[in-house]
N, C-alpha and C. Protein backbone atom coordinates (compact mmCIF):
# COMPACT_ATOMS: atom_id res chain seq x y z
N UNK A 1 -11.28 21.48 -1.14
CA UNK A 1 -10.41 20.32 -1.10
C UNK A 1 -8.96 20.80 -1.09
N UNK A 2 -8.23 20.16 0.06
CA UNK A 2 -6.75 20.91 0.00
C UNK A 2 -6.06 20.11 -1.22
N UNK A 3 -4.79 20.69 -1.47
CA UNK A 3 -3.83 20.30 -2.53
C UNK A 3 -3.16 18.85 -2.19
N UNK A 4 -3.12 18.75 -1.11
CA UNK A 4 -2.60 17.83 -0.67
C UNK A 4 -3.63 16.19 -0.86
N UNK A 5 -5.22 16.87 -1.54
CA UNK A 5 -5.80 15.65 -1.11
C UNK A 5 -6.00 15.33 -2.98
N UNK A 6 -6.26 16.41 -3.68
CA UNK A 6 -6.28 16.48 -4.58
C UNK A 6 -4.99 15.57 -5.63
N UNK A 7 -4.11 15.63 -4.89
CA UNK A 7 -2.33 14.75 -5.53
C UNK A 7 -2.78 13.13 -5.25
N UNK A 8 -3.30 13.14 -3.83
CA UNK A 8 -3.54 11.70 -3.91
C UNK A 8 -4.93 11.03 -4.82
N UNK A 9 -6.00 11.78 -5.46
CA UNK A 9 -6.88 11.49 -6.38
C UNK A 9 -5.74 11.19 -7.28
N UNK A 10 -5.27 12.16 -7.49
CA UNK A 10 -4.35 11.95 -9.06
C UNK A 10 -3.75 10.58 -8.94
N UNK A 11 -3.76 9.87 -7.36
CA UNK A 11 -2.41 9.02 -7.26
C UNK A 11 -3.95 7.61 -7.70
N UNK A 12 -5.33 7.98 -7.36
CA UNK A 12 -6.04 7.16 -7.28
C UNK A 12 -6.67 7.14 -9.30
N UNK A 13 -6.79 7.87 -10.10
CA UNK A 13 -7.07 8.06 -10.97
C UNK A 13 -5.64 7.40 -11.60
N UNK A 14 -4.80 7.26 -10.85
CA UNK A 14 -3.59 6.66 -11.99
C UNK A 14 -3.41 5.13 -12.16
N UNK A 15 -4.17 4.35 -11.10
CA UNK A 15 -4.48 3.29 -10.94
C UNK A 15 -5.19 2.58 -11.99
N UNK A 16 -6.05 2.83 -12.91
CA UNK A 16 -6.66 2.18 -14.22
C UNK A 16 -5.66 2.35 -15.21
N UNK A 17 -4.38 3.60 -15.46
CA UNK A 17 -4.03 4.10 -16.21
C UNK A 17 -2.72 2.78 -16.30
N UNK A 18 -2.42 2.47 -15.50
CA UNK A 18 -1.27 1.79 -14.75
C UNK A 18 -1.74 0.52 -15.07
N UNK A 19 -2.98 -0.14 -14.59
CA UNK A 19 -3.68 -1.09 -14.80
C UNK A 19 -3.64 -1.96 -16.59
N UNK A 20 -4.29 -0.77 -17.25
CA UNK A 20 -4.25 -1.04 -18.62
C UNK A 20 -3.31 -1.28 -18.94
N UNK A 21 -2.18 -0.26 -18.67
CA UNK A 21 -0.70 -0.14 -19.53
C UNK A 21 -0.16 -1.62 -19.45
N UNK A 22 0.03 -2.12 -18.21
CA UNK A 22 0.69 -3.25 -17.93
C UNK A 22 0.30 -4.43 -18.43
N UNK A 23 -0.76 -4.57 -18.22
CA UNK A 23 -1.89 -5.60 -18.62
C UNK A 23 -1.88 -5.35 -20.60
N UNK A 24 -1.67 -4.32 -21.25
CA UNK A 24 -1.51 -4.43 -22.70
C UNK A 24 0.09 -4.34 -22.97
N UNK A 25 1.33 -5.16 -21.85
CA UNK A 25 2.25 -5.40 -22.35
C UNK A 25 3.46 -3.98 -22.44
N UNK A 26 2.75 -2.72 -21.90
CA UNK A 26 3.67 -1.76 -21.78
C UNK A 26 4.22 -1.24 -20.75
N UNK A 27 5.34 -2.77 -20.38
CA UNK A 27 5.36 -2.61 -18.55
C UNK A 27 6.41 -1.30 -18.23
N UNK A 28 7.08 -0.79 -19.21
CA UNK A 28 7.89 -0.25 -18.72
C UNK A 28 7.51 1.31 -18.32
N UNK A 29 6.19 2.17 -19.76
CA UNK A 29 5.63 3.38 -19.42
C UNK A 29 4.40 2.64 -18.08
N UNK A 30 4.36 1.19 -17.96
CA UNK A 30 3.11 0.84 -16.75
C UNK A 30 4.50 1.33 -15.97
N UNK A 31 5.44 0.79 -15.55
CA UNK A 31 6.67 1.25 -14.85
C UNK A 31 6.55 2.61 -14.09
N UNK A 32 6.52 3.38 -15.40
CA UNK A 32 6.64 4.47 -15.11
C UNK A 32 5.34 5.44 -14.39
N UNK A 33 4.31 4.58 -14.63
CA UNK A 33 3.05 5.38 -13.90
C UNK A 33 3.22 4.77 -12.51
N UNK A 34 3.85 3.51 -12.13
CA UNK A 34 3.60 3.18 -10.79
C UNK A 34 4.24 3.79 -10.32
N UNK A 35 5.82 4.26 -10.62
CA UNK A 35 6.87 4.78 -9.50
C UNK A 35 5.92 6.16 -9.67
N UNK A 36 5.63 6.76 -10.41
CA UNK A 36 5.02 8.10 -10.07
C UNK A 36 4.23 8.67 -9.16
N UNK A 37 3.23 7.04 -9.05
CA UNK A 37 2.03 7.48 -8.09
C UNK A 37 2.61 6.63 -6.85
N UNK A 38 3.38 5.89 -6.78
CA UNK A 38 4.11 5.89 -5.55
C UNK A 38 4.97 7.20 -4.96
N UNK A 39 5.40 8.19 -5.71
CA UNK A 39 6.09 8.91 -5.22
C UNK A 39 4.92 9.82 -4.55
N UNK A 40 3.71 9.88 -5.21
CA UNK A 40 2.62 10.86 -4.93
C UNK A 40 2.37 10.33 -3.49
N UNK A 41 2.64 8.89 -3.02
CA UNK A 41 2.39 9.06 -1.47
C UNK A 41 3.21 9.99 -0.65
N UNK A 42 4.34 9.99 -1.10
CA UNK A 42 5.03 10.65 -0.19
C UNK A 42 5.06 12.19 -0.25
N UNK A 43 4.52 12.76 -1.49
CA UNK A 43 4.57 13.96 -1.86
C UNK A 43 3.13 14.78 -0.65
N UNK A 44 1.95 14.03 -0.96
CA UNK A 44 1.04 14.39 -0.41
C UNK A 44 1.17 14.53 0.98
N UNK A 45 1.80 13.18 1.49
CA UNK A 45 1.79 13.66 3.05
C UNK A 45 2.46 14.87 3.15
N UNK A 46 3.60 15.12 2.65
CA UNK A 46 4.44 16.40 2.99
C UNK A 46 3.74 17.58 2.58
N UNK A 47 2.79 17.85 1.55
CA UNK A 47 2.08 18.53 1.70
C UNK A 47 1.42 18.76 2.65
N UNK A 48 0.21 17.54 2.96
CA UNK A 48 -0.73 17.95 4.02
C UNK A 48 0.41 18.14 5.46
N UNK A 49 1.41 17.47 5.52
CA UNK A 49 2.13 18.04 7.32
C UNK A 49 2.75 19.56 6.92
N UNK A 50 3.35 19.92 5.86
CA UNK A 50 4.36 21.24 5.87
C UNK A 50 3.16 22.10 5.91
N UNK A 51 2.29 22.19 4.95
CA UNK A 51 1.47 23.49 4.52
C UNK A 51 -0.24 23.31 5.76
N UNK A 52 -0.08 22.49 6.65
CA UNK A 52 -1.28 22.10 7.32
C UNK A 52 -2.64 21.68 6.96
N UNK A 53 -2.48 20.87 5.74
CA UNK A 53 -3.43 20.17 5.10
C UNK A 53 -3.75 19.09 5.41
N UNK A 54 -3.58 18.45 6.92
CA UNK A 54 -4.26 17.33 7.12
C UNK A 54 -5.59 17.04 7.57
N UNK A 55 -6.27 16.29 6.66
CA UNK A 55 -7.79 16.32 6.48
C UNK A 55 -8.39 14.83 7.09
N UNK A 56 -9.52 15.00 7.42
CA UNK A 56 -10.33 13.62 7.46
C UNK A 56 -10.05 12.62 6.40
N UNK A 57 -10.64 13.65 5.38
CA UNK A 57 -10.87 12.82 3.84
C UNK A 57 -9.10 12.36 3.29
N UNK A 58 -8.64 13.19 3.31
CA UNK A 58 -6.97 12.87 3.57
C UNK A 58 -6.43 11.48 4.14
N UNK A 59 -6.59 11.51 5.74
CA UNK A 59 -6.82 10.56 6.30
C UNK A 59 -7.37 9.01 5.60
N UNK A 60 -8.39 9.38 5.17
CA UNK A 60 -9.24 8.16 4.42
C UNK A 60 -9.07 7.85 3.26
N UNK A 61 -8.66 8.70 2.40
CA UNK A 61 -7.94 8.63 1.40
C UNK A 61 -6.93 8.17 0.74
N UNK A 62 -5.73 8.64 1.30
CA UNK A 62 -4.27 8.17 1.33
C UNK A 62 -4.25 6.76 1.41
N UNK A 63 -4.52 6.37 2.47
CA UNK A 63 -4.22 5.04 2.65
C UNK A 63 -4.96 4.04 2.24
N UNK A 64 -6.35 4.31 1.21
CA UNK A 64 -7.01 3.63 0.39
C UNK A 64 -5.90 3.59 -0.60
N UNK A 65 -6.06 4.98 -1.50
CA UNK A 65 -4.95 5.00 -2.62
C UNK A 65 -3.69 4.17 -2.43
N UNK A 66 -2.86 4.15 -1.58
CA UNK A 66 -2.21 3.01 -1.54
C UNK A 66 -2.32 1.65 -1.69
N UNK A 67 -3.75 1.26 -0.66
CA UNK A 67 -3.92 -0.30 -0.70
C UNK A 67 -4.10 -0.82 -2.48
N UNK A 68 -4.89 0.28 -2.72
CA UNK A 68 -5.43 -0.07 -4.38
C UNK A 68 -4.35 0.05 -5.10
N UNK A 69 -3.44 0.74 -5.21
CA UNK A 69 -2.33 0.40 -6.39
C UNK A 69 -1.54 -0.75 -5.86
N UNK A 70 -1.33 -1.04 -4.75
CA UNK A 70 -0.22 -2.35 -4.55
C UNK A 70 -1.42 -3.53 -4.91
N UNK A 71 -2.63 -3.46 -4.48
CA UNK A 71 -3.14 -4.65 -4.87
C UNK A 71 -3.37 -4.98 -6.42
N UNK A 72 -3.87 -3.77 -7.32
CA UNK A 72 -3.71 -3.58 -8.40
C UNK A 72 -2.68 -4.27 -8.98
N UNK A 73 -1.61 -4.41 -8.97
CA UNK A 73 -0.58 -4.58 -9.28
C UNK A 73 -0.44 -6.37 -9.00
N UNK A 74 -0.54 -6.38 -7.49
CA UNK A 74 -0.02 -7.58 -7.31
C UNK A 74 -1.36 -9.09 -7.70
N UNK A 75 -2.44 -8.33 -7.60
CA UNK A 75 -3.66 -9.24 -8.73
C UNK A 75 -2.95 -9.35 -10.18
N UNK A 76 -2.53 -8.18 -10.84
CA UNK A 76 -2.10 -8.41 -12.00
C UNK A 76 -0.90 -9.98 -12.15
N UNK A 77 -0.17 -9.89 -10.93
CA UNK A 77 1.11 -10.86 -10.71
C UNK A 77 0.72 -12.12 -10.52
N UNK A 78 -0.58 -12.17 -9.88
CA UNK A 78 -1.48 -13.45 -9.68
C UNK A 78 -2.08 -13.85 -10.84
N UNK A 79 -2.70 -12.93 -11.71
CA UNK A 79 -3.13 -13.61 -12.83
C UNK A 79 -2.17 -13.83 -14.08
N UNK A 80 -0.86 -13.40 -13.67
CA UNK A 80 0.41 -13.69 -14.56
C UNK A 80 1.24 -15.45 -14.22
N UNK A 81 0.43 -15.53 -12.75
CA UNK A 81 1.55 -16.37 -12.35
C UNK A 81 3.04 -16.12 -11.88
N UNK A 82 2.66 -15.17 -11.60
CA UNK A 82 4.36 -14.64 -10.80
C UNK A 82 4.36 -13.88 -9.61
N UNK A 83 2.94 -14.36 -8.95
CA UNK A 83 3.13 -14.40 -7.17
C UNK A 83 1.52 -14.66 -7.25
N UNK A 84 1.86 -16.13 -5.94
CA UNK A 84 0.56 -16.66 -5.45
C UNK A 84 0.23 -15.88 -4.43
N UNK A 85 -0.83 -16.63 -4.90
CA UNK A 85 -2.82 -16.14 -4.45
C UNK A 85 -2.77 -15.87 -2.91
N UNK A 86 -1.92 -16.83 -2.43
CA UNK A 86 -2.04 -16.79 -0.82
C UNK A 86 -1.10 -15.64 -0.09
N UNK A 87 -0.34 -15.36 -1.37
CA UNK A 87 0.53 -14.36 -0.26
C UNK A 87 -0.08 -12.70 -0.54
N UNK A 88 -0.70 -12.82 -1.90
CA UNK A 88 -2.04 -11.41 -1.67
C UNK A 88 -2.71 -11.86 -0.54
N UNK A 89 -3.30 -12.84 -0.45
CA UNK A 89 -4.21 -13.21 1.04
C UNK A 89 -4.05 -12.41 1.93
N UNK A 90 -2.60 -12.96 2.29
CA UNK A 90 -1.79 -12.58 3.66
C UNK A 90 -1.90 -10.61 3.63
N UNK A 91 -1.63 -10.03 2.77
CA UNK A 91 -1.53 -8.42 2.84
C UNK A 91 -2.67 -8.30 2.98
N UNK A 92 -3.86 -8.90 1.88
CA UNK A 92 -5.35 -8.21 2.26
C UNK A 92 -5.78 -8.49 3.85
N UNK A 93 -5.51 -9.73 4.32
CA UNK A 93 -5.93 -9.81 5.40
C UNK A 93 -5.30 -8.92 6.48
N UNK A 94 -3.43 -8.54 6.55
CA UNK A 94 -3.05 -7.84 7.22
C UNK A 94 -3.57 -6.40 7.26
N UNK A 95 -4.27 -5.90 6.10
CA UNK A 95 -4.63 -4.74 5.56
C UNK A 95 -6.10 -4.62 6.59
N UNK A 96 -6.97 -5.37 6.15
CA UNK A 96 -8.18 -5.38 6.64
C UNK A 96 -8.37 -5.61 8.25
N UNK A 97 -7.40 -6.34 8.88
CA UNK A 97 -7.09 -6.28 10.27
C UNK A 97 -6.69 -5.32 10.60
N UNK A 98 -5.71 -4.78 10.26
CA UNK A 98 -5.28 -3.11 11.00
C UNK A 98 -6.57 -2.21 10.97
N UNK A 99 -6.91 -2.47 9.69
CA UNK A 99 -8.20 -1.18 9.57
C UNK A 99 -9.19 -1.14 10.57
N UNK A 100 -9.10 -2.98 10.66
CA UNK A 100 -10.66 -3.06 11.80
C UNK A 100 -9.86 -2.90 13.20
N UNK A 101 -8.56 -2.63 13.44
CA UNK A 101 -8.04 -2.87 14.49
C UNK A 101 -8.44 -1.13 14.86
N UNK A 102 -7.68 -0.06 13.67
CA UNK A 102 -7.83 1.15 14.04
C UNK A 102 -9.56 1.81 14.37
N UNK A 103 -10.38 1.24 13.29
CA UNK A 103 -11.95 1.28 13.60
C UNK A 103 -12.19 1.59 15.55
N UNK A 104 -12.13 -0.06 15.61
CA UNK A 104 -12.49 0.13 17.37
C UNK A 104 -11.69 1.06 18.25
N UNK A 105 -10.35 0.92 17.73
CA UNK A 105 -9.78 2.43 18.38
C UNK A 105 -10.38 3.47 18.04
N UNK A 106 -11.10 3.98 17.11
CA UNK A 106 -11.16 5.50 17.26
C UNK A 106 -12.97 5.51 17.97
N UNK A 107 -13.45 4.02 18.03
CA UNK A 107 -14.79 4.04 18.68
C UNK A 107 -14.35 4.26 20.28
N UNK A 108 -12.88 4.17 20.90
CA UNK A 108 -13.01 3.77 21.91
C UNK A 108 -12.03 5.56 22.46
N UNK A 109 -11.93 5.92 21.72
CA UNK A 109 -11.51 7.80 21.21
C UNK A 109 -9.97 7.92 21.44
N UNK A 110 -9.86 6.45 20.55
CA UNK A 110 -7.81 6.37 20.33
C UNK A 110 -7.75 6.29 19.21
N UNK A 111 -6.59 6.93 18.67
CA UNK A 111 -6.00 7.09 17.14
C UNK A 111 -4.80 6.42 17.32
N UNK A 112 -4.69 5.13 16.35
CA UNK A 112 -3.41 4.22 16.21
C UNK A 112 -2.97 5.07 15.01
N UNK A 113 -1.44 5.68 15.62
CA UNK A 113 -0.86 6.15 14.10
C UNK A 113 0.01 4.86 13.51
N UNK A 114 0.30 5.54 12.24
CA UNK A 114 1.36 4.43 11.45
C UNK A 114 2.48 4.28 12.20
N UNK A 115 2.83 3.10 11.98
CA UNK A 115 3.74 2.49 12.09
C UNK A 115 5.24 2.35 11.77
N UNK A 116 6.43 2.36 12.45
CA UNK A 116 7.75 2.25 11.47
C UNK A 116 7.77 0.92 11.21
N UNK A 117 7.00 -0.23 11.06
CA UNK A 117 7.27 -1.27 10.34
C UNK A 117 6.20 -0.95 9.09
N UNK A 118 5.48 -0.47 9.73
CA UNK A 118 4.21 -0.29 8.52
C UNK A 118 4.75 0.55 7.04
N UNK A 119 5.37 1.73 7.64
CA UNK A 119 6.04 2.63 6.37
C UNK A 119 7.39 1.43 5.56
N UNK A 120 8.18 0.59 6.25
CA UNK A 120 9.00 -0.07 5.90
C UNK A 120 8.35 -1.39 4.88
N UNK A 121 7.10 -1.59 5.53
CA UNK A 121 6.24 -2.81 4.61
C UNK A 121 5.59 -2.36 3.30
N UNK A 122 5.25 -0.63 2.95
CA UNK A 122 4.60 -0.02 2.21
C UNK A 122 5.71 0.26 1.29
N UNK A 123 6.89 0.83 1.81
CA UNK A 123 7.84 1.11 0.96
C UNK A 123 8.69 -0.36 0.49
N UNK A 124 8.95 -1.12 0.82
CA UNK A 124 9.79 -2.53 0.23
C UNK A 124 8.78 -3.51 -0.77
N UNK A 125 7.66 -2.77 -0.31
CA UNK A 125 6.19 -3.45 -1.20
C UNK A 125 6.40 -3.02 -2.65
N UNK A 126 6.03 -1.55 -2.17
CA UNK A 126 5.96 -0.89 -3.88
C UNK A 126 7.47 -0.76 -4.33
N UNK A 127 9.23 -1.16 -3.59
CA UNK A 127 9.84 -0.83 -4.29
C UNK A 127 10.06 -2.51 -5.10
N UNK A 128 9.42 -4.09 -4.57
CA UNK A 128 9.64 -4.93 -4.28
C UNK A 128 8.77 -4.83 -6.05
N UNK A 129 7.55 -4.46 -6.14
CA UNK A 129 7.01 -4.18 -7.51
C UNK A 129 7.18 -4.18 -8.11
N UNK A 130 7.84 -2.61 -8.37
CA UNK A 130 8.92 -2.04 -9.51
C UNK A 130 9.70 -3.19 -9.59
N UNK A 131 10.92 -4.31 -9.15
CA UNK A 131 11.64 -4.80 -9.29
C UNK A 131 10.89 -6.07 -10.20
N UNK A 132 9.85 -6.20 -9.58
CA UNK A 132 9.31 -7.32 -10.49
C UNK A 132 8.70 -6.96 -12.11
N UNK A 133 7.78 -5.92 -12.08
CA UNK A 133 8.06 -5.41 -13.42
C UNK A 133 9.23 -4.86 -14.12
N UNK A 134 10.66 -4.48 -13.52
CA UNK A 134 11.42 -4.26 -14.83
C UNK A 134 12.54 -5.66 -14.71
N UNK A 135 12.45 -6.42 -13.97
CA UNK A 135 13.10 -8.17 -14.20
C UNK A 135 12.06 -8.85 -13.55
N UNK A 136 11.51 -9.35 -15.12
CA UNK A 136 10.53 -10.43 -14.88
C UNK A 136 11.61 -12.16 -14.80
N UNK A 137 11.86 -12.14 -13.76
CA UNK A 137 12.72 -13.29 -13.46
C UNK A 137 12.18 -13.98 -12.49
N UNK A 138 12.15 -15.01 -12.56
CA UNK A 138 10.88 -16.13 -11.59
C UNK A 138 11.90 -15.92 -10.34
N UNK A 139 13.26 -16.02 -9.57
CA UNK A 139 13.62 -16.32 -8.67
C UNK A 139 13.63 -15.04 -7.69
N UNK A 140 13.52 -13.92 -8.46
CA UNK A 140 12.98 -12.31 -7.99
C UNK A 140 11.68 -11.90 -7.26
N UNK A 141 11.04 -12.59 -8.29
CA UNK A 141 9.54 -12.82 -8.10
C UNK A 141 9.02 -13.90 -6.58
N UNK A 142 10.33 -14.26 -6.04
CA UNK A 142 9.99 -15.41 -5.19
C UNK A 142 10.38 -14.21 -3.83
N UNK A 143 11.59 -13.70 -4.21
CA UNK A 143 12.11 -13.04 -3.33
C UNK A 143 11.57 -12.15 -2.86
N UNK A 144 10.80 -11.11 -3.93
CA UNK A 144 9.89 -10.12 -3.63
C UNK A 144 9.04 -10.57 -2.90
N UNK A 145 8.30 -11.75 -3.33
CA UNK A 145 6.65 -12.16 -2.35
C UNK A 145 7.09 -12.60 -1.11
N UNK A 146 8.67 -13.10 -0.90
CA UNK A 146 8.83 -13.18 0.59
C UNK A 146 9.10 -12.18 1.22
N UNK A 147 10.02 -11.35 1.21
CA UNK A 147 9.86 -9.70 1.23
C UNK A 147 8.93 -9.25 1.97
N UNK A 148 7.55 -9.09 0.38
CA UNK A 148 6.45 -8.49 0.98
C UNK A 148 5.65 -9.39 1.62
N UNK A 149 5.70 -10.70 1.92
CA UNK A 149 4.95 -11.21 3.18
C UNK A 149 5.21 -11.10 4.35
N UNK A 150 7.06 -11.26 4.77
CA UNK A 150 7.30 -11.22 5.85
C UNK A 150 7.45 -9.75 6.29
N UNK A 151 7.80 -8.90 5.55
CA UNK A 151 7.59 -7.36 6.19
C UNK A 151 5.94 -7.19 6.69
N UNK A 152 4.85 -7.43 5.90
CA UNK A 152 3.32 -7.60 5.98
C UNK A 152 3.08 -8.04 7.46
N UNK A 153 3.48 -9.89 7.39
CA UNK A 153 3.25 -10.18 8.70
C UNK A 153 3.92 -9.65 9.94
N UNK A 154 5.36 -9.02 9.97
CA UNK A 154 6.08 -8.27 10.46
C UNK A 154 5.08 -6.80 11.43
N UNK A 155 4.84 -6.30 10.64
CA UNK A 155 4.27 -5.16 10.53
C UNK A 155 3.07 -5.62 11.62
N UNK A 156 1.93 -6.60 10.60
CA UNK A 156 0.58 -6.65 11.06
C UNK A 156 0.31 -7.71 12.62
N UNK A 157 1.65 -8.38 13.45
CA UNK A 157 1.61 -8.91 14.06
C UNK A 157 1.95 -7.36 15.38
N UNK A 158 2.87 -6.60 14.62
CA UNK A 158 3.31 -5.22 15.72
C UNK A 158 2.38 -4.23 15.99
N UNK A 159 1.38 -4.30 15.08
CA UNK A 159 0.63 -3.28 15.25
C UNK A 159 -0.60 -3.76 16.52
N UNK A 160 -0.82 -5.45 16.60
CA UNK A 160 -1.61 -6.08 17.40
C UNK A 160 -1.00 -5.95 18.72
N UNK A 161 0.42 -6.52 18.81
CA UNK A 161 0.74 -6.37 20.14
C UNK A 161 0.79 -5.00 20.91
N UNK A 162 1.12 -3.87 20.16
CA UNK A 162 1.19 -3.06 20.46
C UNK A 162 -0.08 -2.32 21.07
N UNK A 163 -0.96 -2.47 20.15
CA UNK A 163 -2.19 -1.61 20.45
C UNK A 163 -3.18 -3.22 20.98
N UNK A 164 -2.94 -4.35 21.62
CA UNK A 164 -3.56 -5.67 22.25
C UNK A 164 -5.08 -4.80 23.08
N UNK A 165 -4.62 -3.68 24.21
CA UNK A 165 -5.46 -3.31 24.87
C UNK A 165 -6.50 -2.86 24.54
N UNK A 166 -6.11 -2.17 23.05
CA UNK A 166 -7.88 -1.95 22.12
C UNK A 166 -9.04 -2.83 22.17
N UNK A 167 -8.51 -4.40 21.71
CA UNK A 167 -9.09 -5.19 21.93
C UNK A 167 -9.24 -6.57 22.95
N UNK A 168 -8.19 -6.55 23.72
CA UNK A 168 -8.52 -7.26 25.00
C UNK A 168 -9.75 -7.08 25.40
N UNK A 169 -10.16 -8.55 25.77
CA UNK A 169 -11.92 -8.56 26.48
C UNK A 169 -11.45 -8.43 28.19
């Protein structure tokens, strides 16, 4: 297992740790485990591109570990009441569409890479987070979920047009 895949376990094992903390009221060390394992996204890729550690499992990996700590998080915000149900909707569904979008691409022997709206929706997501756990302020909390919806739909409408011919009948 390269080093590079091994950082993002750590980033996936930090997810309960993060989970608990917040959820028993200790948002600020929860704080501090999210920006950490957010930084671990970015650490890992640069691992796996500088030192040539890019893996399948890497591949499949990474971008699980991500979906699970932002959703992690933003379920927690739903069952707080400080971001509705529908605008997690909107990411899981944007989430689960790309995936099935990239699926038939690689059945059809194309690789959709990421996106520059996609890295811009991942990063304003998790920094949109952090902002909501260290000011729990309802009009923040509004701002963030528009934020991360319209970067989401942003993103998950570009990645369709772009790659349309995957799935054109």
């Amino acid at each position: 297992m390269t080093t590079a895949s091994k950082i993002t376990l750590v980033r996936v094992a930090m997810i309960p740790i993060f989970m608990a903390l917040l959820l028993l009221g200790y948002r600020w060390i929860a704080l501090a485990v999210f920006i950490l394992a957010s930084v671990t996204d970015f650490v890992d890729g640069y691992v796996a591109r500088h030192y040539n550690q890019v893996s399948d499992f890497g591949k499949f990996l990474d971008p699980l570990a991500d979906k699970l700590l932002v959703t992690a998080c933003m379920l927690i915000f739903v069952e707080w009441g400080r971001m509705p149900a529908w605008a997690v909707m909107i990411v899981l569904t944007r989430e689960f569409a790309v995936t099935g979008l990239r699926l038939v691409a690689v059945g059809n022997g194309r690789v959709i890479a990421a996106g520059w709206s996609g890295k811009v929706k991942t990063f304003s997501t998790m920094v949109g987070l952090c902002l909501m756990m260290a000011f729990p302020i309802w009009w923040l909390d509004w701002v963030v979920t528009a934020v991360i919806t319209l970067t989401t739909l942003y993103s998950g409408v570009e990645y369709f047009v772009k790659n349309w011919d995957v799935i054109r009948p």
